[in-house]
N, C-alpha and C. Protein backbone atom coordinates (compact mmCIF):
# COMPACT_ATOMS: atom_id res chain seq x y z
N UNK A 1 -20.91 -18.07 17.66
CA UNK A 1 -20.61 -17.13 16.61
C UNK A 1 -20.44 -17.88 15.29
N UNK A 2 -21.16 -17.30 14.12
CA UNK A 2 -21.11 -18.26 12.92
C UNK A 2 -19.42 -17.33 12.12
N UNK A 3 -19.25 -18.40 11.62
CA UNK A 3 -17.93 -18.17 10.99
C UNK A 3 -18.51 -17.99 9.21
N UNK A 4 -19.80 -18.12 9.09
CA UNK A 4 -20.43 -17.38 7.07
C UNK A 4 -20.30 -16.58 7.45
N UNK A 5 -20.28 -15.46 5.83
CA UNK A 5 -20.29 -14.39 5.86
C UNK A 5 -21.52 -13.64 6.23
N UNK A 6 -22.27 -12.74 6.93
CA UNK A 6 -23.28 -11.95 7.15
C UNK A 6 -24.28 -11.98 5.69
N UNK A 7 -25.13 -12.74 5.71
CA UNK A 7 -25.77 -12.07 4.35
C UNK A 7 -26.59 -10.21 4.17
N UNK A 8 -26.21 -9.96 2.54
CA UNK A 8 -26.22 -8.48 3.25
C UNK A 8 -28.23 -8.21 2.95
N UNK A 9 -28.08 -7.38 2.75
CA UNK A 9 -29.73 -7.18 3.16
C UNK A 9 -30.07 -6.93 5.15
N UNK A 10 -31.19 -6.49 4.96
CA UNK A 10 -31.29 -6.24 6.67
C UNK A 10 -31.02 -5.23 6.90
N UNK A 11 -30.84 -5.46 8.30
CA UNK A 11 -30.44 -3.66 9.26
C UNK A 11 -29.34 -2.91 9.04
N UNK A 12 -28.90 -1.77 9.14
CA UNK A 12 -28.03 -1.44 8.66
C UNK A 12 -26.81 -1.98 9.50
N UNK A 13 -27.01 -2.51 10.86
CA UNK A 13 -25.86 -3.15 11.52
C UNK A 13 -25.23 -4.34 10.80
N UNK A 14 -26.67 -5.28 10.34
CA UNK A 14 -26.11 -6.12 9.70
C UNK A 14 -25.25 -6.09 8.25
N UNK A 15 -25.45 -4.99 7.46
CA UNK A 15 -24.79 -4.40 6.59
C UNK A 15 -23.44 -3.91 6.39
N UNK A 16 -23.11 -3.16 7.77
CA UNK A 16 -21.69 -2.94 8.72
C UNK A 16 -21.10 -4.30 8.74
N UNK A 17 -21.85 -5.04 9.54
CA UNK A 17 -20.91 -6.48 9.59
C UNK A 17 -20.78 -6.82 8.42
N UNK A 18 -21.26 -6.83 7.35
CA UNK A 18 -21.52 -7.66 5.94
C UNK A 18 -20.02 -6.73 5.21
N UNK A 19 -19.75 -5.07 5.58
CA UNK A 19 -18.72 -4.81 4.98
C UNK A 19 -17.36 -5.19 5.53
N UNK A 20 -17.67 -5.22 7.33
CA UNK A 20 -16.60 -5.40 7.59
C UNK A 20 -15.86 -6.57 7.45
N UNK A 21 -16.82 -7.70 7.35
CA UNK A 21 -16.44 -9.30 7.09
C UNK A 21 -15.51 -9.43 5.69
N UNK A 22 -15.49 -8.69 4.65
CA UNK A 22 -15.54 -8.41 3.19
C UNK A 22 -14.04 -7.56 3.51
N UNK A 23 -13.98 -6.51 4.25
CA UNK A 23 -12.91 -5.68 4.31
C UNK A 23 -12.39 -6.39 5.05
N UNK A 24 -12.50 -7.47 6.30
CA UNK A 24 -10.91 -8.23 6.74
C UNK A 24 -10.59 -9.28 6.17
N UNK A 25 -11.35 -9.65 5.28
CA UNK A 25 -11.14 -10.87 4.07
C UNK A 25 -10.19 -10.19 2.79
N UNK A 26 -10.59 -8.92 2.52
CA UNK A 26 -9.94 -8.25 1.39
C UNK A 26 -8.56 -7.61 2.64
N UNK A 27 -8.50 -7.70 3.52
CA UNK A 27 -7.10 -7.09 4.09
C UNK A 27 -6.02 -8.29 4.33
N UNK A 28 -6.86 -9.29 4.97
CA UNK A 28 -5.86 -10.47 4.49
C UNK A 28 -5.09 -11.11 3.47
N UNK A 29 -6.15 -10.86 2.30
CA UNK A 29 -5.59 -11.46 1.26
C UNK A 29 -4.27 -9.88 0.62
N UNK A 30 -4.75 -9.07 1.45
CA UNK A 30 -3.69 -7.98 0.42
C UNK A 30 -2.33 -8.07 1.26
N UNK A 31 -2.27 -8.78 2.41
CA UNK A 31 -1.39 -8.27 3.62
C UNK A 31 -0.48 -9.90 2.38
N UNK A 32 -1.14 -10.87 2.59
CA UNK A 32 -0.68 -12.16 1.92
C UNK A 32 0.13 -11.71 0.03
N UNK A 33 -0.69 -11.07 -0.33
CA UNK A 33 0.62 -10.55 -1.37
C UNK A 33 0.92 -9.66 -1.50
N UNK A 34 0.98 -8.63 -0.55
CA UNK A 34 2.08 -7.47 -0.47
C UNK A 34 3.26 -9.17 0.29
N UNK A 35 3.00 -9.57 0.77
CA UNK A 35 4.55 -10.86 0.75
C UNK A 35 5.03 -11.13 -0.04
N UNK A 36 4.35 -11.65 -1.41
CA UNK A 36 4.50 -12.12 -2.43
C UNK A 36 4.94 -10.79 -3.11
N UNK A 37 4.75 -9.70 -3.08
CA UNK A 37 5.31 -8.65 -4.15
C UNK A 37 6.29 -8.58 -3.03
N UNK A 38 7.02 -8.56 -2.28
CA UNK A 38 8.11 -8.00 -1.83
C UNK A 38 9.25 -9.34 -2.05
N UNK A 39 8.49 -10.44 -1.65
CA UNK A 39 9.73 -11.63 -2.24
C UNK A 39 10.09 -11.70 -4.07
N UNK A 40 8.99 -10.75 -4.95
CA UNK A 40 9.43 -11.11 -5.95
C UNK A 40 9.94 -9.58 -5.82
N UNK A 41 10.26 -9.10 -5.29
CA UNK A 41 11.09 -7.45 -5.61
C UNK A 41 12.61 -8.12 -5.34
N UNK A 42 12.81 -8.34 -3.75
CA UNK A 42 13.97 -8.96 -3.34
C UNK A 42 13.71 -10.27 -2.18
N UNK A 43 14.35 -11.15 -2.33
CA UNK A 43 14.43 -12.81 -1.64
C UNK A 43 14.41 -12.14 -0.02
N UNK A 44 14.91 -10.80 0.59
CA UNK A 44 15.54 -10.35 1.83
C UNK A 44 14.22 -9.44 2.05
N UNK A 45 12.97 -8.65 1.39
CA UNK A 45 12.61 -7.71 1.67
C UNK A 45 11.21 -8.02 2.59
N UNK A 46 11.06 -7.57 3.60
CA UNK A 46 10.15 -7.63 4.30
C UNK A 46 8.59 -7.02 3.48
N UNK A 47 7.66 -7.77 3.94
CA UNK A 47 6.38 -7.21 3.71
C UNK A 47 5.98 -6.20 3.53
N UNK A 48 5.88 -5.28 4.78
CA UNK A 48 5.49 -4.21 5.13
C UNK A 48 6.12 -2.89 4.65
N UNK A 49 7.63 -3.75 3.57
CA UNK A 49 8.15 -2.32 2.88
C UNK A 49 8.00 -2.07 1.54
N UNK A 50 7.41 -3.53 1.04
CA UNK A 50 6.66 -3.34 -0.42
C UNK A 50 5.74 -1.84 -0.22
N UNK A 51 4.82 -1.53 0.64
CA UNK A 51 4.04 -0.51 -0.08
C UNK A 51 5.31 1.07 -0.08
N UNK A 52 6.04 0.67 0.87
CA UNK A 52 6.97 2.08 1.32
C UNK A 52 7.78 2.13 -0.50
N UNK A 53 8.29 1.23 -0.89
CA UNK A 53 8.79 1.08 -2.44
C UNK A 53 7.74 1.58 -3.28
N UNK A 54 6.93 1.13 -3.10
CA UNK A 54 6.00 1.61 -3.86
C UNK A 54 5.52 2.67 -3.79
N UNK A 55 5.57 3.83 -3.05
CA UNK A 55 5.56 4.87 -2.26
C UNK A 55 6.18 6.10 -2.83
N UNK A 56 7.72 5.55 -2.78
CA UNK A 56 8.84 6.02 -3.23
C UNK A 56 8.57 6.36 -4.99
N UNK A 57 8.21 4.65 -5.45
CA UNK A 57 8.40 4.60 -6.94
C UNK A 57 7.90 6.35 -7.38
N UNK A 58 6.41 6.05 -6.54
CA UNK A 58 5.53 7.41 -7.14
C UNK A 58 5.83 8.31 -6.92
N UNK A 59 6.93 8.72 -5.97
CA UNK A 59 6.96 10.41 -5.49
C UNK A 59 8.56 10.05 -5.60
N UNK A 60 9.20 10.19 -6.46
CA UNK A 60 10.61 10.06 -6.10
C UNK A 60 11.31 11.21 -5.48
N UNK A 61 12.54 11.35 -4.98
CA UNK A 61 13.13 12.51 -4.35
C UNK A 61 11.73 13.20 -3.35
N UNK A 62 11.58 12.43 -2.37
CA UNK A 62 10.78 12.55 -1.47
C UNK A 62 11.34 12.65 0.13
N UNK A 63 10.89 13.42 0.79
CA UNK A 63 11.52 13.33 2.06
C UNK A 63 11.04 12.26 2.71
N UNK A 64 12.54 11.90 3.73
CA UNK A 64 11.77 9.82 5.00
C UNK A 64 10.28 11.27 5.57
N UNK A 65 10.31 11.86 6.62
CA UNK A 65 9.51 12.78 6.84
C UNK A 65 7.86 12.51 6.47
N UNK A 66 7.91 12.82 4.92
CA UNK A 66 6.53 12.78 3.96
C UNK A 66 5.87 11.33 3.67
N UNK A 67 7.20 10.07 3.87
CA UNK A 67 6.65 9.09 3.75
C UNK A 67 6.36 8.66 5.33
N UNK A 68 6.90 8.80 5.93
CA UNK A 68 6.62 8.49 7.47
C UNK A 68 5.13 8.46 7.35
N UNK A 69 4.87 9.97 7.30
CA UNK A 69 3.21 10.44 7.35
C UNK A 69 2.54 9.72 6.41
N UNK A 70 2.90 9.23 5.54
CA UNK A 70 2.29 8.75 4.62
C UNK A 70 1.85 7.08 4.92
N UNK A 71 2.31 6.44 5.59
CA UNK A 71 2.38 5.46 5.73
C UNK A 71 2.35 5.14 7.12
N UNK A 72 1.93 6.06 7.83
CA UNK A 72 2.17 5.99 9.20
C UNK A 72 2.93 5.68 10.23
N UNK A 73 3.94 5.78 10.28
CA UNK A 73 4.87 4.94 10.91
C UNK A 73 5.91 7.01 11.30
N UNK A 74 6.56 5.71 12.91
CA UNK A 74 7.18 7.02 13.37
C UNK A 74 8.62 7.34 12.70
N UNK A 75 9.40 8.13 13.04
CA UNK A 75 10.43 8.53 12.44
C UNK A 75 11.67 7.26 12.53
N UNK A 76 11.92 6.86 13.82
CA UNK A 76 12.25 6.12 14.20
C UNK A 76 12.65 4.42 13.28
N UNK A 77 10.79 4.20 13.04
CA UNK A 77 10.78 3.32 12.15
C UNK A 77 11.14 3.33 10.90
N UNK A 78 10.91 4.68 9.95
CA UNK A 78 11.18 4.90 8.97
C UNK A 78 12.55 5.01 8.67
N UNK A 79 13.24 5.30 9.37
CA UNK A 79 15.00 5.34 9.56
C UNK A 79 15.34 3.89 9.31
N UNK A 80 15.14 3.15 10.22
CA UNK A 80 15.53 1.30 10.17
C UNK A 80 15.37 1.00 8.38
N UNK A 81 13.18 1.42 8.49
CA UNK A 81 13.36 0.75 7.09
C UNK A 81 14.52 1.45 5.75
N UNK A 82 14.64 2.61 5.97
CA UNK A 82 14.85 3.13 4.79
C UNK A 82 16.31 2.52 4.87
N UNK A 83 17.08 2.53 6.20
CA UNK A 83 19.19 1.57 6.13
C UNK A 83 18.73 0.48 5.61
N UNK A 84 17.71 -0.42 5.87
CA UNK A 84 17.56 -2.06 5.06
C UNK A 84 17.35 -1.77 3.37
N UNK A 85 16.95 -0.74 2.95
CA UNK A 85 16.23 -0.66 1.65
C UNK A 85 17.36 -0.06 0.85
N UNK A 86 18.43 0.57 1.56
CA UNK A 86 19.73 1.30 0.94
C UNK A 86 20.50 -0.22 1.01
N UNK A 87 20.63 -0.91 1.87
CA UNK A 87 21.57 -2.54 2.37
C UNK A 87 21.16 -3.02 1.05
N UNK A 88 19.37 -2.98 0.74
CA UNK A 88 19.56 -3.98 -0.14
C UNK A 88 19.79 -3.47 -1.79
N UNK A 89 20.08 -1.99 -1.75
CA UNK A 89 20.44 -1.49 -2.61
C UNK A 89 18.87 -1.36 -3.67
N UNK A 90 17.85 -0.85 -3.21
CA UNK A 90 16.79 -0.56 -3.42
C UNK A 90 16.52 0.98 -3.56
N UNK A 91 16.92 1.59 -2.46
CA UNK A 91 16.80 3.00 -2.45
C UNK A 91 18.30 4.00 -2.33
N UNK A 92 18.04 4.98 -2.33
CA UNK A 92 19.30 5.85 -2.29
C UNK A 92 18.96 7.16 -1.75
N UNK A 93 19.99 7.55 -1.24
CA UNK A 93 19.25 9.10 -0.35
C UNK A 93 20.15 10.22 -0.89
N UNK A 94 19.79 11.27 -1.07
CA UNK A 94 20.84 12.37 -1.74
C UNK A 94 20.42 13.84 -0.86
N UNK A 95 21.07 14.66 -0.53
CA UNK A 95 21.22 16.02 0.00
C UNK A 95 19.86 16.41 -0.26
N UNK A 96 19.01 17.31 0.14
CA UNK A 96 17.69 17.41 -0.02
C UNK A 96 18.12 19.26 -0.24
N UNK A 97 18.70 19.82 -1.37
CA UNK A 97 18.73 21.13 -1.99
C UNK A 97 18.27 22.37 -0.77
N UNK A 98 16.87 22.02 -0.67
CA UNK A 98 16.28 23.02 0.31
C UNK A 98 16.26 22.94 1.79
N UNK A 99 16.64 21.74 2.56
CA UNK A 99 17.11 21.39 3.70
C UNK A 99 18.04 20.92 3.88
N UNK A 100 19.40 21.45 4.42
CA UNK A 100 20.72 21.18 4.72
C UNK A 100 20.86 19.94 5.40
N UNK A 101 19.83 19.83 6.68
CA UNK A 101 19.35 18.88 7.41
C UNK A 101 19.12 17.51 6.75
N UNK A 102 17.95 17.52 5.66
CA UNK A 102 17.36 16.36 4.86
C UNK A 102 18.01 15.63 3.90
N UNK A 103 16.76 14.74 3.56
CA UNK A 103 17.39 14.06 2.59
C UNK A 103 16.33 13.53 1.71
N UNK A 104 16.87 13.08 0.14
CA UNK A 104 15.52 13.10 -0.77
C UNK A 104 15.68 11.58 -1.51
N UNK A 105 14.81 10.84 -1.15
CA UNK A 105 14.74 9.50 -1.09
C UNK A 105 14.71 9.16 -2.90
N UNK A 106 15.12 8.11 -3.36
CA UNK A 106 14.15 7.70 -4.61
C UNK A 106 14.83 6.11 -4.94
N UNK A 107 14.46 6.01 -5.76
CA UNK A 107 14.43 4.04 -5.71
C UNK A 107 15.85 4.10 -6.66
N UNK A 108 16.81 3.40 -6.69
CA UNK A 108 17.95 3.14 -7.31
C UNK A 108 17.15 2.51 -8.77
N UNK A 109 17.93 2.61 -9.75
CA UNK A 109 17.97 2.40 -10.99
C UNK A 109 17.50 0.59 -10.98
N UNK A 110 17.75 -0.48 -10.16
CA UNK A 110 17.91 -1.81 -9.90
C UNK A 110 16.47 -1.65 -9.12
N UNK A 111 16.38 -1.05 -7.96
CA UNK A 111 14.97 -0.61 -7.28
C UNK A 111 13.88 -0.58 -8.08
N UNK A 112 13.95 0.34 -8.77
CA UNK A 112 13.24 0.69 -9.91
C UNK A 112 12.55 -0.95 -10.94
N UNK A 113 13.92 -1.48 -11.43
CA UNK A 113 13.35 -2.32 -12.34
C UNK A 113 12.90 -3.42 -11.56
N UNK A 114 12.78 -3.24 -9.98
CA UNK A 114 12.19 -4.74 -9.59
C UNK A 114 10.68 -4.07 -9.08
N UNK A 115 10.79 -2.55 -8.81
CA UNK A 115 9.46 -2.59 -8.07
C UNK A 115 8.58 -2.64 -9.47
N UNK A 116 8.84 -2.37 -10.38
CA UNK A 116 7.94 -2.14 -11.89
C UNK A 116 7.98 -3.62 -12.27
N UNK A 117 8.57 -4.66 -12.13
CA UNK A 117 8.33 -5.73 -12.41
C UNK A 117 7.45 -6.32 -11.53
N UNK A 118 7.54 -6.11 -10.33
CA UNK A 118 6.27 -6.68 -9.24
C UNK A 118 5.15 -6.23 -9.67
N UNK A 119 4.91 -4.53 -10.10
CA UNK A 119 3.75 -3.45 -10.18
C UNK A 119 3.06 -4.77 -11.61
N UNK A 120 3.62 -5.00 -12.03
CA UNK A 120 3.22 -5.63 -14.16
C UNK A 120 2.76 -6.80 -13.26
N UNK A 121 3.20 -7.73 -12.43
CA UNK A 121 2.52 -9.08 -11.94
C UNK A 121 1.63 -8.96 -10.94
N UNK A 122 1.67 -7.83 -10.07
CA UNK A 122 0.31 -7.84 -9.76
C UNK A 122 -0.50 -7.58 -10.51
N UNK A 123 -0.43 -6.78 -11.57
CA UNK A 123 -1.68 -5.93 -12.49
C UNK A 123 -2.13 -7.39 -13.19
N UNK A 124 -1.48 -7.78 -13.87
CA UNK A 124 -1.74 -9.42 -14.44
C UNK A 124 -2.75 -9.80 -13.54
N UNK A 125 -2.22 -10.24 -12.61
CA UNK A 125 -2.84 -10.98 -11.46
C UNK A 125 -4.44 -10.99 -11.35
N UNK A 126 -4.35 -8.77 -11.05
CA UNK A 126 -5.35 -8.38 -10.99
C UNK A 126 -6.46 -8.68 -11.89
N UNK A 127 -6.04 -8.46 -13.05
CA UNK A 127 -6.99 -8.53 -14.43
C UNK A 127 -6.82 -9.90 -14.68
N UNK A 128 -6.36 -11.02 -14.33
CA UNK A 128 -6.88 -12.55 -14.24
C UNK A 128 -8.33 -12.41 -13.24
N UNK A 129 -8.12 -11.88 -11.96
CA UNK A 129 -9.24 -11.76 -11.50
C UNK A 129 -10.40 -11.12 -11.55
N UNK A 130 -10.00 -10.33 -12.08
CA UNK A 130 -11.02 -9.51 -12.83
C UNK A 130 -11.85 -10.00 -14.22
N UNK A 131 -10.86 -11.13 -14.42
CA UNK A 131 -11.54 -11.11 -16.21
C UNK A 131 -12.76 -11.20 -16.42
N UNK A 132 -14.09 -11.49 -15.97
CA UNK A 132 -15.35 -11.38 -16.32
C UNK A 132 -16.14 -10.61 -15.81
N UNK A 133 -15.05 -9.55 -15.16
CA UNK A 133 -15.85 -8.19 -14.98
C UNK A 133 -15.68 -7.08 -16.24
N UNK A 134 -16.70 -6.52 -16.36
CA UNK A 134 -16.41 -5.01 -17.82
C UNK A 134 -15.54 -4.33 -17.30
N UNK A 135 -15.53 -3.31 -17.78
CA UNK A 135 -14.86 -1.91 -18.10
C UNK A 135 -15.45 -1.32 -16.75
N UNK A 136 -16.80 -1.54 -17.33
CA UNK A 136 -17.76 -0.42 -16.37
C UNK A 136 -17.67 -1.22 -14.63
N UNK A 137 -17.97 -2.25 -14.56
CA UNK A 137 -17.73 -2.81 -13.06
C UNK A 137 -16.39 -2.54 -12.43
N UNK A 138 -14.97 -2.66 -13.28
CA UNK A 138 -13.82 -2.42 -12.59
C UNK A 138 -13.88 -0.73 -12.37
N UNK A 139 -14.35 0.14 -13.30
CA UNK A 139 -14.51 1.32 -12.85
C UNK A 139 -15.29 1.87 -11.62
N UNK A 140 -16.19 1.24 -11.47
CA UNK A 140 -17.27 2.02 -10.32
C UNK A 140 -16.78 0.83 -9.06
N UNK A 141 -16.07 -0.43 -9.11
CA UNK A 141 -15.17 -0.92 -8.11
C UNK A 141 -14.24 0.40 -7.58
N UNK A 142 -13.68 0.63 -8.77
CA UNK A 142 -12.08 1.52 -8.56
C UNK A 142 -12.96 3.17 -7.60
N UNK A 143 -13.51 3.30 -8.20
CA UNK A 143 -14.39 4.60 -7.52
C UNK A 143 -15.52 4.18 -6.37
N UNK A 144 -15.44 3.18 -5.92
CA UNK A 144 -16.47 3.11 -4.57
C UNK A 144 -14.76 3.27 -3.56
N UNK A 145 -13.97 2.14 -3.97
CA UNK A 145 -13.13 2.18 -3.27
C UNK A 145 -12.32 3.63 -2.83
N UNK A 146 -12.56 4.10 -3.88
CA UNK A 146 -11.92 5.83 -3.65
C UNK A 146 -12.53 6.50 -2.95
N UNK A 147 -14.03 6.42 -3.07
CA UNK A 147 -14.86 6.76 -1.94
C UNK A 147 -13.94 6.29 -0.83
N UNK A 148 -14.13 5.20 -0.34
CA UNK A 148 -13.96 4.60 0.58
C UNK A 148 -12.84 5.06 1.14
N UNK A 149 -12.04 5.08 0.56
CA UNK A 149 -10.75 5.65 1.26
C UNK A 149 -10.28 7.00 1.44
N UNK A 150 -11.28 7.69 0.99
CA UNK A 150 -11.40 9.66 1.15
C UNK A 150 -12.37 9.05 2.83
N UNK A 151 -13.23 8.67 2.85
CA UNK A 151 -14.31 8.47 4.21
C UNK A 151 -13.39 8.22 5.11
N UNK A 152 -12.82 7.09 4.99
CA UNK A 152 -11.90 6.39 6.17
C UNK A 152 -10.78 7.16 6.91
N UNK A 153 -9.92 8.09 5.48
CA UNK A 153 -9.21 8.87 6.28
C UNK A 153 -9.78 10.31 7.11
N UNK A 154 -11.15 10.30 6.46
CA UNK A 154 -11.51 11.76 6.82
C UNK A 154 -12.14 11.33 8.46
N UNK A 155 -12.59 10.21 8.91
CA UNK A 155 -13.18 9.36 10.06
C UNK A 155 -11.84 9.41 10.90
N UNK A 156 -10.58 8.96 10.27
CA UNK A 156 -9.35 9.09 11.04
C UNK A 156 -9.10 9.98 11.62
N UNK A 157 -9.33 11.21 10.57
CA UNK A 157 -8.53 12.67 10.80
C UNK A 157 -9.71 13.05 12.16
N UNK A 158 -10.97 12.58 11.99
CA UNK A 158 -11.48 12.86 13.03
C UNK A 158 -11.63 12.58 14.29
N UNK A 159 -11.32 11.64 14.51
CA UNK A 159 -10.88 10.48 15.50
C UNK A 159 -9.68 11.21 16.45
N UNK A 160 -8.82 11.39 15.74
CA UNK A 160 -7.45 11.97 16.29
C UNK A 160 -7.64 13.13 16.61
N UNK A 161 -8.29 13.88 16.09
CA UNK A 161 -8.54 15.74 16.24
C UNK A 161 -8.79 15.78 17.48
């Protein structure tokens, strides 16, 4: 088995391999600084809860529930993360108005100014890497990928049905 990348051109199998080689190269490197954005949020915060913060940032006063689904993870799990993310004084949970039961998540005021300080150093980051691409290439990047990720979940949703 060769360890190059697939050159693309060819059959459409070989094309498949050529994306998928590209998509576990681009999942590694994102899994590697979602680390790096969660050690620069907090010294204590695990990986895998940078995107859940980030999650939050966008939908504040959100039910655990909506992010569960959102992020896939069972209820169970989402409970653990969300006591570590209150411990580290990241998030905060308040009475959820319309469910007696619930509760409505959103990032503490301190939460807040670290996940927006991570959000500004990745974007940097990003646009270092980006710099000798246009306007127009980071755009139709940003929109294949949107493609891409309307397909993938709609392949999911089908998968599971």
């Amino acid at each position: 088995m060769s360890t190059s990348a697939p050159t693309p051109g060819g059959s459409s199998d070989d094309a498949l391999q050529h994306v998928e080689h590209e998509l576990g190269l681009l999942l590694r490197r994102a899994r590697a600084n979602s680390a790096r954005m969660a050690a620069r949020v907090h010294p204590d915060l695990e990986p895998a809860a940078y995107p859940l913060l980030a999650h939050i940032a966008q939908n504040p006063d959100v039910r655990a529930r909506e992010i569960a689904a959102h992020i896939g993870v069972g209820k169970g799990t989402m409970s653990r993360q969300l006591a570590r993310l209150e411990e580290l004084a990241l998030v905060e949970r308040r009475p959820d108005p319309e469910d007696s039961r619930g509760q409505l998540i959103r990032l503490t005021p301190e939460g807040l100014r670290r996940v927006e300080g991570a959000k500004v150093a990745r974007r940097r980051f990003l646009g270092a890497a980006l710099g000798a691409w246009t306007d127009d290439e980071i755009g139709h990047l940003a929109d294949q990928l949107a493609r891409l990720n309307a397909d993938l979940e709609t392949a999911s949703r089908r998968r599971t049905d």
